[in-house]
PDB file of N, CA and C in Angstrom:
ATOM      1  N   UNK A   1      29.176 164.201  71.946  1.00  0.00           N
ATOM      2  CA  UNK A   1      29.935 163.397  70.987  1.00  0.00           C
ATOM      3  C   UNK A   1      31.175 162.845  71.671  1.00  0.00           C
ATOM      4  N   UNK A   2      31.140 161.363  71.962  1.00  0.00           N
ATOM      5  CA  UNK A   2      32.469 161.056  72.249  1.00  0.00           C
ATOM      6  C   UNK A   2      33.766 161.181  71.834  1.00  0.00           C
ATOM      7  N   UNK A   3      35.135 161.691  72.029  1.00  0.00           N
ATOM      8  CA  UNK A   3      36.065 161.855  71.376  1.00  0.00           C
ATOM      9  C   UNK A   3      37.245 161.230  72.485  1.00  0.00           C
ATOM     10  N   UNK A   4      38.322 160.790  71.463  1.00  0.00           N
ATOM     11  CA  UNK A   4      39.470 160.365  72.234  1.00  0.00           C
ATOM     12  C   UNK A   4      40.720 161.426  71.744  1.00  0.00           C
ATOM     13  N   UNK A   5      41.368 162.014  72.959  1.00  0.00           N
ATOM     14  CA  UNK A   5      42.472 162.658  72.339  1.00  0.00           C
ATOM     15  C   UNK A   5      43.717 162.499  73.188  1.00  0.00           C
ATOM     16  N   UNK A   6      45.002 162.673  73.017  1.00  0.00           N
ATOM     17  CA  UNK A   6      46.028 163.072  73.169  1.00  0.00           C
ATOM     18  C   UNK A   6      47.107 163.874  72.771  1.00  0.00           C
ATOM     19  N   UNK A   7      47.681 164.121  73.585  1.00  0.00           N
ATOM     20  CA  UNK A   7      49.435 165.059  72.788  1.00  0.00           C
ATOM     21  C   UNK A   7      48.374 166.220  72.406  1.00  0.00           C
ATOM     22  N   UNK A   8      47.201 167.121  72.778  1.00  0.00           N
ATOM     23  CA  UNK A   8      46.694 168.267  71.905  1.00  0.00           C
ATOM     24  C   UNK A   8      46.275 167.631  70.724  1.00  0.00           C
ATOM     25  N   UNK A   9      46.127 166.128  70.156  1.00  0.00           N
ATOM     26  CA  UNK A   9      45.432 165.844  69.203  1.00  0.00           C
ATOM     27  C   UNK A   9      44.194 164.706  69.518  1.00  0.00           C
ATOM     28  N   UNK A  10      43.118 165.372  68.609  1.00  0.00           N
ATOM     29  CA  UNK A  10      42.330 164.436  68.451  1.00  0.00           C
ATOM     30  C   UNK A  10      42.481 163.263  67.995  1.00  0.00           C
ATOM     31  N   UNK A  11      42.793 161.806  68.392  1.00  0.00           N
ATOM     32  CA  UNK A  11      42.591 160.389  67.823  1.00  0.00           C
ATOM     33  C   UNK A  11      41.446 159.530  67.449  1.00  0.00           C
ATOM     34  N   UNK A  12      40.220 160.122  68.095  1.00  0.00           N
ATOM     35  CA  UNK A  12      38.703 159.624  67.262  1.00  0.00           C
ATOM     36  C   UNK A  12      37.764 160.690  67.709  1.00  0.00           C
ATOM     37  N   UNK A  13      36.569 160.512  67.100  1.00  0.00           N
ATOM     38  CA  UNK A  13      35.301 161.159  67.366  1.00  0.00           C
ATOM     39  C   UNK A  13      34.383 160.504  66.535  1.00  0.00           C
ATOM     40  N   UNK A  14      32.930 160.184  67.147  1.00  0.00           N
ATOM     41  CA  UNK A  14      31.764 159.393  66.819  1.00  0.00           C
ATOM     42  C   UNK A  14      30.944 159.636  67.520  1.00  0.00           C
ATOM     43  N   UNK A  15      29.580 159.525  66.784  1.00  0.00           N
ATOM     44  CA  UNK A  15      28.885 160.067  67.698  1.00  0.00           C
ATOM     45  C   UNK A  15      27.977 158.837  68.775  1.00  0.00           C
ATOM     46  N   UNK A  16      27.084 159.176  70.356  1.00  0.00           N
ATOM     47  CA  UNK A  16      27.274 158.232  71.319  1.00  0.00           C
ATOM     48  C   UNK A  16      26.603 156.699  70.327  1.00  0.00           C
ATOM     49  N   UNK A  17      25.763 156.747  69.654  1.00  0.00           N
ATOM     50  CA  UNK A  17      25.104 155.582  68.785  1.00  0.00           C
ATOM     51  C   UNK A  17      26.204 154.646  68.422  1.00  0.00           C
ATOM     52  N   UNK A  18      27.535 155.232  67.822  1.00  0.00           N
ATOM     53  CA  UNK A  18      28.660 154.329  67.370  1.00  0.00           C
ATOM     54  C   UNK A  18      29.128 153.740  68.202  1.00  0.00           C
ATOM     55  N   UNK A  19      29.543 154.185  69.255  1.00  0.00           N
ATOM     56  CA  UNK A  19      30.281 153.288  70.464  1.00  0.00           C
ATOM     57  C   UNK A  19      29.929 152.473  71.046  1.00  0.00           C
ATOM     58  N   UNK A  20      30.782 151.742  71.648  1.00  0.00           N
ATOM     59  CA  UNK A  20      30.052 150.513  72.521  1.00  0.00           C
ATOM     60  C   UNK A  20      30.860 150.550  73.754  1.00  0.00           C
ATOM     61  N   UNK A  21      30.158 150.541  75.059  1.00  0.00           N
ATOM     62  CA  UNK A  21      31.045 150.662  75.995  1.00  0.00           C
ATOM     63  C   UNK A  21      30.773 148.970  76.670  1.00  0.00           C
ATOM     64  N   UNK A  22      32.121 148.535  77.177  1.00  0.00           N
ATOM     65  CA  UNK A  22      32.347 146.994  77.749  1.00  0.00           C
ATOM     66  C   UNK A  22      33.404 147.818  78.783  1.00  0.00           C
ATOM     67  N   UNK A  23      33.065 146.775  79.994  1.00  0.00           N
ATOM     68  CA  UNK A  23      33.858 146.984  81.338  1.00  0.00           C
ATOM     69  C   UNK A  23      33.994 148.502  81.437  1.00  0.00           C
ATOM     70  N   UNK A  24      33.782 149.381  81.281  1.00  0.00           N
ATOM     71  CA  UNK A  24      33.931 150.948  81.423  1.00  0.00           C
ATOM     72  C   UNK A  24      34.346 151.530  80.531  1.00  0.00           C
ATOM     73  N   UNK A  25      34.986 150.858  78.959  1.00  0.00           N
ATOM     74  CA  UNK A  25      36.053 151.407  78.205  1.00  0.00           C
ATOM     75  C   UNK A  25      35.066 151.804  76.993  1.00  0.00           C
ATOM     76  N   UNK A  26      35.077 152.727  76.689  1.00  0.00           N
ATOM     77  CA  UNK A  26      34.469 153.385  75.267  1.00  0.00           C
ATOM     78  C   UNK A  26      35.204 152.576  74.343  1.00  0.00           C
ATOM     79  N   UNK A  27      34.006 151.744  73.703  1.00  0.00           N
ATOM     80  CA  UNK A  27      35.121 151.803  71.640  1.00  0.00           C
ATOM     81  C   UNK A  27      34.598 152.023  71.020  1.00  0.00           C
ATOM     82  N   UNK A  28      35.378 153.054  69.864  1.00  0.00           N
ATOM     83  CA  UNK A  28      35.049 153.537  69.228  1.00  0.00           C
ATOM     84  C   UNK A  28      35.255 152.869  67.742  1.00  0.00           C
ATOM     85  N   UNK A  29      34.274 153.314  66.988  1.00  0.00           N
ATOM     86  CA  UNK A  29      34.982 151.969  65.491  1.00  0.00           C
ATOM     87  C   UNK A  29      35.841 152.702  64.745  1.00  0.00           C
ATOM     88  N   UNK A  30      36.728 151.972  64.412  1.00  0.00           N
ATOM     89  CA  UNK A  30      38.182 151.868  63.653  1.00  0.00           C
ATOM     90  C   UNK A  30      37.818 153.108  62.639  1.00  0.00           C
ATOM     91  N   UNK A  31      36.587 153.359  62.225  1.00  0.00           N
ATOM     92  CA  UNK A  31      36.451 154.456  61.091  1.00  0.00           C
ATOM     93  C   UNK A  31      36.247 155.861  61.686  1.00  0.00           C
ATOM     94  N   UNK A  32      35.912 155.975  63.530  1.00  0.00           N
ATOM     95  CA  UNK A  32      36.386 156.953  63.843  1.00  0.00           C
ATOM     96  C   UNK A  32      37.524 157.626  64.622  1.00  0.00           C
ATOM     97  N   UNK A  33      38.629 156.652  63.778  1.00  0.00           N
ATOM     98  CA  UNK A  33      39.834 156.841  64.176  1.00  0.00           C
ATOM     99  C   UNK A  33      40.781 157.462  63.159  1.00  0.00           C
ATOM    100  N   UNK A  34      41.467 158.384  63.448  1.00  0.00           N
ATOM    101  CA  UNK A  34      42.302 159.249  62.680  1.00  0.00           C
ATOM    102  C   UNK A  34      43.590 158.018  62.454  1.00  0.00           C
ATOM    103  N   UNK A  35      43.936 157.466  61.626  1.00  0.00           N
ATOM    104  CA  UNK A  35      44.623 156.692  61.210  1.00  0.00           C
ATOM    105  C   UNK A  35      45.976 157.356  60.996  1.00  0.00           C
ATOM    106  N   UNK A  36      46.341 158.257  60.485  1.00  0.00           N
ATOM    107  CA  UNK A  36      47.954 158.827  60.527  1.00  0.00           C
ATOM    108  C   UNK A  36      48.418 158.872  62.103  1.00  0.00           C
ATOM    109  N   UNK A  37      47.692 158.552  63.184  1.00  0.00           N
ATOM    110  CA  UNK A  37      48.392 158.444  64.319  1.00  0.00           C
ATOM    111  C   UNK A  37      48.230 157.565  65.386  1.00  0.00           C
ATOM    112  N   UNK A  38      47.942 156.521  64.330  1.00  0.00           N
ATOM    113  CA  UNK A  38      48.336 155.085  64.643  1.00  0.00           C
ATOM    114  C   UNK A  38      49.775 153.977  64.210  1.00  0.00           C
ATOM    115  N   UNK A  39      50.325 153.437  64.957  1.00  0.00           N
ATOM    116  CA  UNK A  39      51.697 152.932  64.697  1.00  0.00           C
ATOM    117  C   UNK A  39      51.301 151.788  65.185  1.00  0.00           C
ATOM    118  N   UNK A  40      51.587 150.423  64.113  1.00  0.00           N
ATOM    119  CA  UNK A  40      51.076 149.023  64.645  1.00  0.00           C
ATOM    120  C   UNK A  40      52.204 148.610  65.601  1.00  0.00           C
ATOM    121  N   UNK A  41      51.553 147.614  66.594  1.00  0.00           N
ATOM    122  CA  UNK A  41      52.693 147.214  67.501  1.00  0.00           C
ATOM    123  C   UNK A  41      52.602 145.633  67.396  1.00  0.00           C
ATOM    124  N   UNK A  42      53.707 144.988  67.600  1.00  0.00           N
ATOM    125  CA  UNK A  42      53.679 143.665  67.587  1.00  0.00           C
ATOM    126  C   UNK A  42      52.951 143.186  68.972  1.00  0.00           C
ATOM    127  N   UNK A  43      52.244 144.003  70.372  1.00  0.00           N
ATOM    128  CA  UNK A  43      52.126 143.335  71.498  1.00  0.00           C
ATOM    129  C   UNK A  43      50.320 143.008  71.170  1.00  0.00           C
ATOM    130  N   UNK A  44      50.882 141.829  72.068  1.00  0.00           N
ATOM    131  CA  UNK A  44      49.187 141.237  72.364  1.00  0.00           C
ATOM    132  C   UNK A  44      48.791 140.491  73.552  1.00  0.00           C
ATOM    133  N   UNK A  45      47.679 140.639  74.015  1.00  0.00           N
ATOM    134  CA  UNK A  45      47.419 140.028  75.414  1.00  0.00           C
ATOM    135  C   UNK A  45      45.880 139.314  75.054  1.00  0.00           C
ATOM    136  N   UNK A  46      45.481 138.151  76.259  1.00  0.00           N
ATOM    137  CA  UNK A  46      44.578 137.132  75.748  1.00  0.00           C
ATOM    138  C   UNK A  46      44.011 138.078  76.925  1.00  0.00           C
ATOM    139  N   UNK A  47      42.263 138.086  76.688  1.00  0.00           N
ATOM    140  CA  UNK A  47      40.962 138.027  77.430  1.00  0.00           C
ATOM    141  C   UNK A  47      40.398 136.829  77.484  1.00  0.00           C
ATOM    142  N   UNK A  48      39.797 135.967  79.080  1.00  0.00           N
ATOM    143  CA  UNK A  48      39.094 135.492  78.564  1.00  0.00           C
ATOM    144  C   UNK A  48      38.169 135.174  77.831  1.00  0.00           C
ATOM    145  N   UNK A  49      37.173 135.977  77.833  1.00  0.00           N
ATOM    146  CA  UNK A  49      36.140 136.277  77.285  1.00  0.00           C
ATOM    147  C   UNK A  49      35.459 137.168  75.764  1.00  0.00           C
ATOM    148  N   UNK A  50      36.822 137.951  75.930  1.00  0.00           N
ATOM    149  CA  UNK A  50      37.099 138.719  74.308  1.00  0.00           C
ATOM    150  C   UNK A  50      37.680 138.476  73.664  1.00  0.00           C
ATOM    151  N   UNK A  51      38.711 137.357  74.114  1.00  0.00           N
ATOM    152  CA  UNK A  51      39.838 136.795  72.775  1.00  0.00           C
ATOM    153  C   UNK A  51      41.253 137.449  73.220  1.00  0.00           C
ATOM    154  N   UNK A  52      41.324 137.790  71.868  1.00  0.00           N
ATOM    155  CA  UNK A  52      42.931 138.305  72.119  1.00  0.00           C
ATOM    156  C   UNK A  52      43.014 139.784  71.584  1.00  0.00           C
ATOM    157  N   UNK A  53      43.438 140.586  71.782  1.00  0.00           N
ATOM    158  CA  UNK A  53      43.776 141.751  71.961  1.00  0.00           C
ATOM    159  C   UNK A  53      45.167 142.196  71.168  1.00  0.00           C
ATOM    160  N   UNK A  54      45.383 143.102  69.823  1.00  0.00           N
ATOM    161  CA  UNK A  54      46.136 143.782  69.513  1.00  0.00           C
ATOM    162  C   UNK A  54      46.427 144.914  69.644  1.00  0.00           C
ATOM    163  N   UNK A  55      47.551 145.590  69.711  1.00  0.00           N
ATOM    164  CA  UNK A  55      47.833 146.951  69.845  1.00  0.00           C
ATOM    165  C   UNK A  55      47.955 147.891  68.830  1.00  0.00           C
ATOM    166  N   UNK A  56      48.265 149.171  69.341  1.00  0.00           N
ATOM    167  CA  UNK A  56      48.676 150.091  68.429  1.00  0.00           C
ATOM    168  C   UNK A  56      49.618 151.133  69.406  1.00  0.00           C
ATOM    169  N   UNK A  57      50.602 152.133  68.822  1.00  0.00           N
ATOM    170  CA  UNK A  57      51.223 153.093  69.610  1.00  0.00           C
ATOM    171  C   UNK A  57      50.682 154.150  68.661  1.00  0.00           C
ATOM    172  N   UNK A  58      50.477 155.181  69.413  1.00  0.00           N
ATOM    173  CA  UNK A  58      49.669 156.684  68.894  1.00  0.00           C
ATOM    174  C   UNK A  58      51.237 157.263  69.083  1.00  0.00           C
ATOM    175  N   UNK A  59      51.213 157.993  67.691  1.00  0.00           N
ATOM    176  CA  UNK A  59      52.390 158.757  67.110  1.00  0.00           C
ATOM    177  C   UNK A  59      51.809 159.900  66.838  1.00  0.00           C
ATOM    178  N   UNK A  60      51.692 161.428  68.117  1.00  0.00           N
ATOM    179  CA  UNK A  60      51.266 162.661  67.779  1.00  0.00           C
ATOM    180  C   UNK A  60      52.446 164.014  67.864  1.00  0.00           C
ATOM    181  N   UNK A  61      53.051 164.458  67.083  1.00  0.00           N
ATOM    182  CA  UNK A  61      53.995 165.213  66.764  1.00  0.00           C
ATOM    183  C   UNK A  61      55.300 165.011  67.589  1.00  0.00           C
ATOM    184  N   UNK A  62      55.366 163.675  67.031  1.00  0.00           N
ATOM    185  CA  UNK A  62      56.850 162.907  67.330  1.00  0.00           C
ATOM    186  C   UNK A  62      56.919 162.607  68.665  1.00  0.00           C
ATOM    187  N   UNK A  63      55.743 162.792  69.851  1.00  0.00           N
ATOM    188  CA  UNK A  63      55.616 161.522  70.716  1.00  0.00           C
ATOM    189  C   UNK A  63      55.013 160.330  70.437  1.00  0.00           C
ATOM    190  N   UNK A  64      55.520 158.985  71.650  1.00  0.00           N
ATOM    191  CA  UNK A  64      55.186 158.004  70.801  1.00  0.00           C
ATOM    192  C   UNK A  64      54.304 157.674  72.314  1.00  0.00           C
ATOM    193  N   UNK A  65      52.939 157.342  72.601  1.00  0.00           N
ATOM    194  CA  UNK A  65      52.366 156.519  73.672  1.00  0.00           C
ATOM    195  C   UNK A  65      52.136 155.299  73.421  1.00  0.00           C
ATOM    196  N   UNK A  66      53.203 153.750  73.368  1.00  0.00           N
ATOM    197  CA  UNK A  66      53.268 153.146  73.126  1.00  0.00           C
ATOM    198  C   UNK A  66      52.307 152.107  73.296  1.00  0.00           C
ATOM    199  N   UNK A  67      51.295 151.102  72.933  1.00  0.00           N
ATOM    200  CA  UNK A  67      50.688 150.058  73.356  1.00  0.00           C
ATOM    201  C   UNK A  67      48.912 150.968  73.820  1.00  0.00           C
ATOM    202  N   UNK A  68      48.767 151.794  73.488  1.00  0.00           N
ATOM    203  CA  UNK A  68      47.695 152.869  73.980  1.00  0.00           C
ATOM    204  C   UNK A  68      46.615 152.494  73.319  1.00  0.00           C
ATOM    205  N   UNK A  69      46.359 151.715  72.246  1.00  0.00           N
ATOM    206  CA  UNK A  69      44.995 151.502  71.431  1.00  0.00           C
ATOM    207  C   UNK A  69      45.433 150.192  71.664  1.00  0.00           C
ATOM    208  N   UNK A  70      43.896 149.468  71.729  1.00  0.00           N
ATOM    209  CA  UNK A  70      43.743 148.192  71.303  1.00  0.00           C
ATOM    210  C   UNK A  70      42.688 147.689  71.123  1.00  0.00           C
ATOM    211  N   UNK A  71      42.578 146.640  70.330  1.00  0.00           N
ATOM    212  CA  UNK A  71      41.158 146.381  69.514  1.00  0.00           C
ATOM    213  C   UNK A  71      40.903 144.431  69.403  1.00  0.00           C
ATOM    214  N   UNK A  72      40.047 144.062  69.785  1.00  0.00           N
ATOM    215  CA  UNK A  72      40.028 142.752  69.156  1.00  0.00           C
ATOM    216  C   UNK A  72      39.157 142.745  67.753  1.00  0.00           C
ATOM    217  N   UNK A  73      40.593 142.075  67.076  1.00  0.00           N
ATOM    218  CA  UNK A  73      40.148 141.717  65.558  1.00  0.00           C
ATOM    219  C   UNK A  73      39.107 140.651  65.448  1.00  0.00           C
ATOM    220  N   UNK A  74      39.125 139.951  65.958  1.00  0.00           N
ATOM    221  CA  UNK A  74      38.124 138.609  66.124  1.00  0.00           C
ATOM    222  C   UNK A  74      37.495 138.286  67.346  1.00  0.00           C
ATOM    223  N   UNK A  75      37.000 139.191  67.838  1.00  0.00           N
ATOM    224  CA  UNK A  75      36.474 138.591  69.300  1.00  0.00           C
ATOM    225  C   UNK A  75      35.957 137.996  69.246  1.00  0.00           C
ATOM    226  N   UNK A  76      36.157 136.834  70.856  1.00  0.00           N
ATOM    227  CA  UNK A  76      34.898 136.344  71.097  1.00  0.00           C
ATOM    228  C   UNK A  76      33.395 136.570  70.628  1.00  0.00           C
ATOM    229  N   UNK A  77      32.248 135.591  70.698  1.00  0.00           N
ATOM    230  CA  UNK A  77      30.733 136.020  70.782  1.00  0.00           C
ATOM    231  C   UNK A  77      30.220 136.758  71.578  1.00  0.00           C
ATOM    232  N   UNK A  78      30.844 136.863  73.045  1.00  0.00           N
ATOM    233  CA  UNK A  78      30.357 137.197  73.946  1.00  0.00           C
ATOM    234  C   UNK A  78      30.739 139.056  73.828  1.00  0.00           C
ATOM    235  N   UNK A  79      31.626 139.409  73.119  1.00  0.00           N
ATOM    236  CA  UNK A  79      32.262 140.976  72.828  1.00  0.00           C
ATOM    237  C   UNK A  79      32.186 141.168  71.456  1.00  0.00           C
ATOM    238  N   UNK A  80      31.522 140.495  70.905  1.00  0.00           N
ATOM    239  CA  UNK A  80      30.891 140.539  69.022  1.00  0.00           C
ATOM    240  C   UNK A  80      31.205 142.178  68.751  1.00  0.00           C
ATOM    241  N   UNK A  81      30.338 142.794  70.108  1.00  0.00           N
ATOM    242  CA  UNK A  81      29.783 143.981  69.422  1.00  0.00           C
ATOM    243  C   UNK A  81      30.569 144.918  69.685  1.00  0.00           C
ATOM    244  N   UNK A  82      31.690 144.173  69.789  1.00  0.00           N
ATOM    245  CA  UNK A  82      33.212 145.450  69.670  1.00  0.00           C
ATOM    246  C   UNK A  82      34.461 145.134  68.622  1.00  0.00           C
ATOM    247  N   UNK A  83      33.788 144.257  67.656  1.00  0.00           N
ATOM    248  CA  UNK A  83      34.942 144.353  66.522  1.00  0.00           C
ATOM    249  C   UNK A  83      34.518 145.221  65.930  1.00  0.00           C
ATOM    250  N   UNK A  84      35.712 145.806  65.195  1.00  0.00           N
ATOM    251  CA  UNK A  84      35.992 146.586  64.172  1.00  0.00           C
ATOM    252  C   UNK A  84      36.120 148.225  65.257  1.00  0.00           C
ATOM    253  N   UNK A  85      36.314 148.124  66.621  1.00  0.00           N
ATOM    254  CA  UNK A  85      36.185 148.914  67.553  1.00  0.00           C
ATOM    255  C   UNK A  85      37.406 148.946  67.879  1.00  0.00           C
ATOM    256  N   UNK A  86      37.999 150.376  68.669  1.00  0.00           N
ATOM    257  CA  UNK A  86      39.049 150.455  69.461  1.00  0.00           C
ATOM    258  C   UNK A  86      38.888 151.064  70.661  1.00  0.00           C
ATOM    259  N   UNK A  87      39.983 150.832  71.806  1.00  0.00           N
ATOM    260  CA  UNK A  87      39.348 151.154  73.020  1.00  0.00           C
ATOM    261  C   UNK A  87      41.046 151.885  73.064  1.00  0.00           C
ATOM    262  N   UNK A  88      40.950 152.530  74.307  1.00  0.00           N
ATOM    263  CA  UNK A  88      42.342 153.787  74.486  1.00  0.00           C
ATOM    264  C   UNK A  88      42.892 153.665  76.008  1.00  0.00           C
ATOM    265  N   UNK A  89      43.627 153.582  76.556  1.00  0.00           N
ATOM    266  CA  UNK A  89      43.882 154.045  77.524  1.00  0.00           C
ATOM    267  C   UNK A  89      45.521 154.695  77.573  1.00  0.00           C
ATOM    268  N   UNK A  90      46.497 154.661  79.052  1.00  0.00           N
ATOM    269  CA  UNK A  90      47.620 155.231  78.798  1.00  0.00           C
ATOM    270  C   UNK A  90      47.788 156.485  79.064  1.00  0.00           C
ATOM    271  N   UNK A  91      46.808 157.297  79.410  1.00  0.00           N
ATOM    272  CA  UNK A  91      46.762 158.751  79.639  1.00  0.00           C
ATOM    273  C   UNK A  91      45.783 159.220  78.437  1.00  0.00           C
ATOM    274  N   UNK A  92      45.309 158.684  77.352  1.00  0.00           N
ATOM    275  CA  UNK A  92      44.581 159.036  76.480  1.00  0.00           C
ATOM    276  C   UNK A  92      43.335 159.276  77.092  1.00  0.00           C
ATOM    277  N   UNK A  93      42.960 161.011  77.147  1.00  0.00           N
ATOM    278  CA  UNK A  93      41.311 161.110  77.870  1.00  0.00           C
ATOM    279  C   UNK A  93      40.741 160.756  76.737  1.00  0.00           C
ATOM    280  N   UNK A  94      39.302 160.154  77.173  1.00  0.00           N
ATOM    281  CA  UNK A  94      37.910 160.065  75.957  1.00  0.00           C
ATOM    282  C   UNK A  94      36.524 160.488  77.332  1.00  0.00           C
ATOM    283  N   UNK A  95      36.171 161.463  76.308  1.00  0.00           N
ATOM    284  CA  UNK A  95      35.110 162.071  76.983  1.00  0.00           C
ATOM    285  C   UNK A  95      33.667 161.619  75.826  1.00  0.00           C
ATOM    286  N   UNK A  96      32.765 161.356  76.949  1.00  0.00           N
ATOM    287  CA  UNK A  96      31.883 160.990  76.473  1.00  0.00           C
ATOM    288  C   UNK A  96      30.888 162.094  76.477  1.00  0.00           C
TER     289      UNK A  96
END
């Protein structure tokens, strides 16, 4: 079962069918994400090919890993099959 965690907390788990892995990065969908330790961020960066990219900062017992989730809300066609998905990095392990 893939899971993403930090700070000693779990931030998702799904099992391998849900995920979609692009360029090496597991995403996982937004519904197997623990939502109380997510903090929206105003940053965003363009892909060619996936669009544009929003963030999130993971807030786990009052650390903050800023810019650590990100998800395209509207991707491209060519990365369809990663909306409604989030991907992790930042020191965040996800074991597959």
């Amino acid at each position: 079962m893939p899971t993403a965690s930090w700070n000693g907390a779990v931030i998702a788990d799904a099992t391998e069918d849900q995920v979609q892995i692009v360029e090496n990065n597991v995403y996982f969908p937004m519904s197997a994400v623990r939502q109380e330790y997510l903090q929206p961020s105003a940053t965003e960066t363009k892909c060619p090919w996936k669009g544009t990219a929003n963030y999130f900062s993971l807030l786990v017992d009052g650390e903050t890993n800023r810019d650590a989730v990100w998800t395209y809300r509207a991707p491209f066609d060519a990365a369809k099959q990663i909306a409604g998905h989030v991907a992790f990095w930042k020191g965040v392990t996800v074991q597959r």
